[in-house]
Protein backbone atom coordinates (compact mmCIF):
# COMPACT_ATOMS: atom_id res chain seq x y z
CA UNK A 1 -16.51 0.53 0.70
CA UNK A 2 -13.48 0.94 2.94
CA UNK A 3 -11.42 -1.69 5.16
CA UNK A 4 -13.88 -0.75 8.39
CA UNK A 5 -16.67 -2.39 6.41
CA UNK A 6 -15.13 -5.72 5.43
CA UNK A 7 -13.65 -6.01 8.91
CA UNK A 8 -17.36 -5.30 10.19
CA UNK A 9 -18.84 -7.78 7.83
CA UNK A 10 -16.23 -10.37 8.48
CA UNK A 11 -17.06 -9.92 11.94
CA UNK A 12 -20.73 -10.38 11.47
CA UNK A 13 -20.04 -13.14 9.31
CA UNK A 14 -17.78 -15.00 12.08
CA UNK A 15 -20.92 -14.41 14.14
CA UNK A 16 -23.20 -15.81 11.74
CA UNK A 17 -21.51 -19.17 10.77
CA UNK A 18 -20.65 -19.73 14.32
CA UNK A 19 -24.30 -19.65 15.82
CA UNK A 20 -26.14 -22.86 16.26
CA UNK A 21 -29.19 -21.02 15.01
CA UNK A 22 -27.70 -19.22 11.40
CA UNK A 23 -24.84 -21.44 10.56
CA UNK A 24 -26.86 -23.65 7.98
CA UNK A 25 -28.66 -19.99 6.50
CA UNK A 26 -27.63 -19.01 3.34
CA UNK A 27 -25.59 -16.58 2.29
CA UNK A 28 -28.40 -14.95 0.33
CA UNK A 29 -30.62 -14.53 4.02
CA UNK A 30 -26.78 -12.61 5.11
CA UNK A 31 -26.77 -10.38 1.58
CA UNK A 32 -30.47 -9.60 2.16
CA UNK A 33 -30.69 -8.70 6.10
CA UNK A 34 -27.41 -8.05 7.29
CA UNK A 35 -25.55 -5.62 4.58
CA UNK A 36 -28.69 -2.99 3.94
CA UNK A 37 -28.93 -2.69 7.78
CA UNK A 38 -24.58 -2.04 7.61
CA UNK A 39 -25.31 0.37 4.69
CA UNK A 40 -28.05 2.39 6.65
CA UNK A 41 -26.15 1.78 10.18
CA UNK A 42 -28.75 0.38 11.19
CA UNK A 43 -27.10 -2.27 13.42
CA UNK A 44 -25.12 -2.42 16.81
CA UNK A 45 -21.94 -5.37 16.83
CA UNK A 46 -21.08 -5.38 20.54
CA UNK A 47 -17.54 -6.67 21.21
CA UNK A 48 -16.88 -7.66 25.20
CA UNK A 49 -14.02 -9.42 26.43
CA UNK A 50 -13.79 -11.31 23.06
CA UNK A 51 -17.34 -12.16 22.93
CA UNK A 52 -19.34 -11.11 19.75
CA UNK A 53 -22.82 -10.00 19.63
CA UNK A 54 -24.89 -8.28 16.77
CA UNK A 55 -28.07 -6.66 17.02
CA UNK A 56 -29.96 -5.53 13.80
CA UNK A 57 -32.45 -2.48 14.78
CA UNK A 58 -33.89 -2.08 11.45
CA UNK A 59 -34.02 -2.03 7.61
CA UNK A 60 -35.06 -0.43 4.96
């Protein structure tokens, strides 16, 4: 793992605690959907003007 994957998780995490709909999830339900979709780039984080969005296509 290199620096551009902990600054892409931290980013999804930011996302994730920040959202009225995830913030109470566990951080099991972010180990089990969100990192195998990083680790098969299976995802899309869409930065604009400072706004954060993250779009999970798939996993595996």
């Amino acid at each position: 793992m290199n620096q551009s994957y902990f600054n892409l998780l931290g980013n999804i995490t930011w996302l994730w605690m920040n959202s009225s709909l995830h913030k109470e999830w566990s951080c099991e339900l972010l180990a089990r959907n969100v990192i195998p979709a990083i680790e098969n780039e299976q995802y899309m984080l869409l930065i604009d003007n400072g706004i954060r969005s993250l779009i999970v296509v798939g996993q595996i």
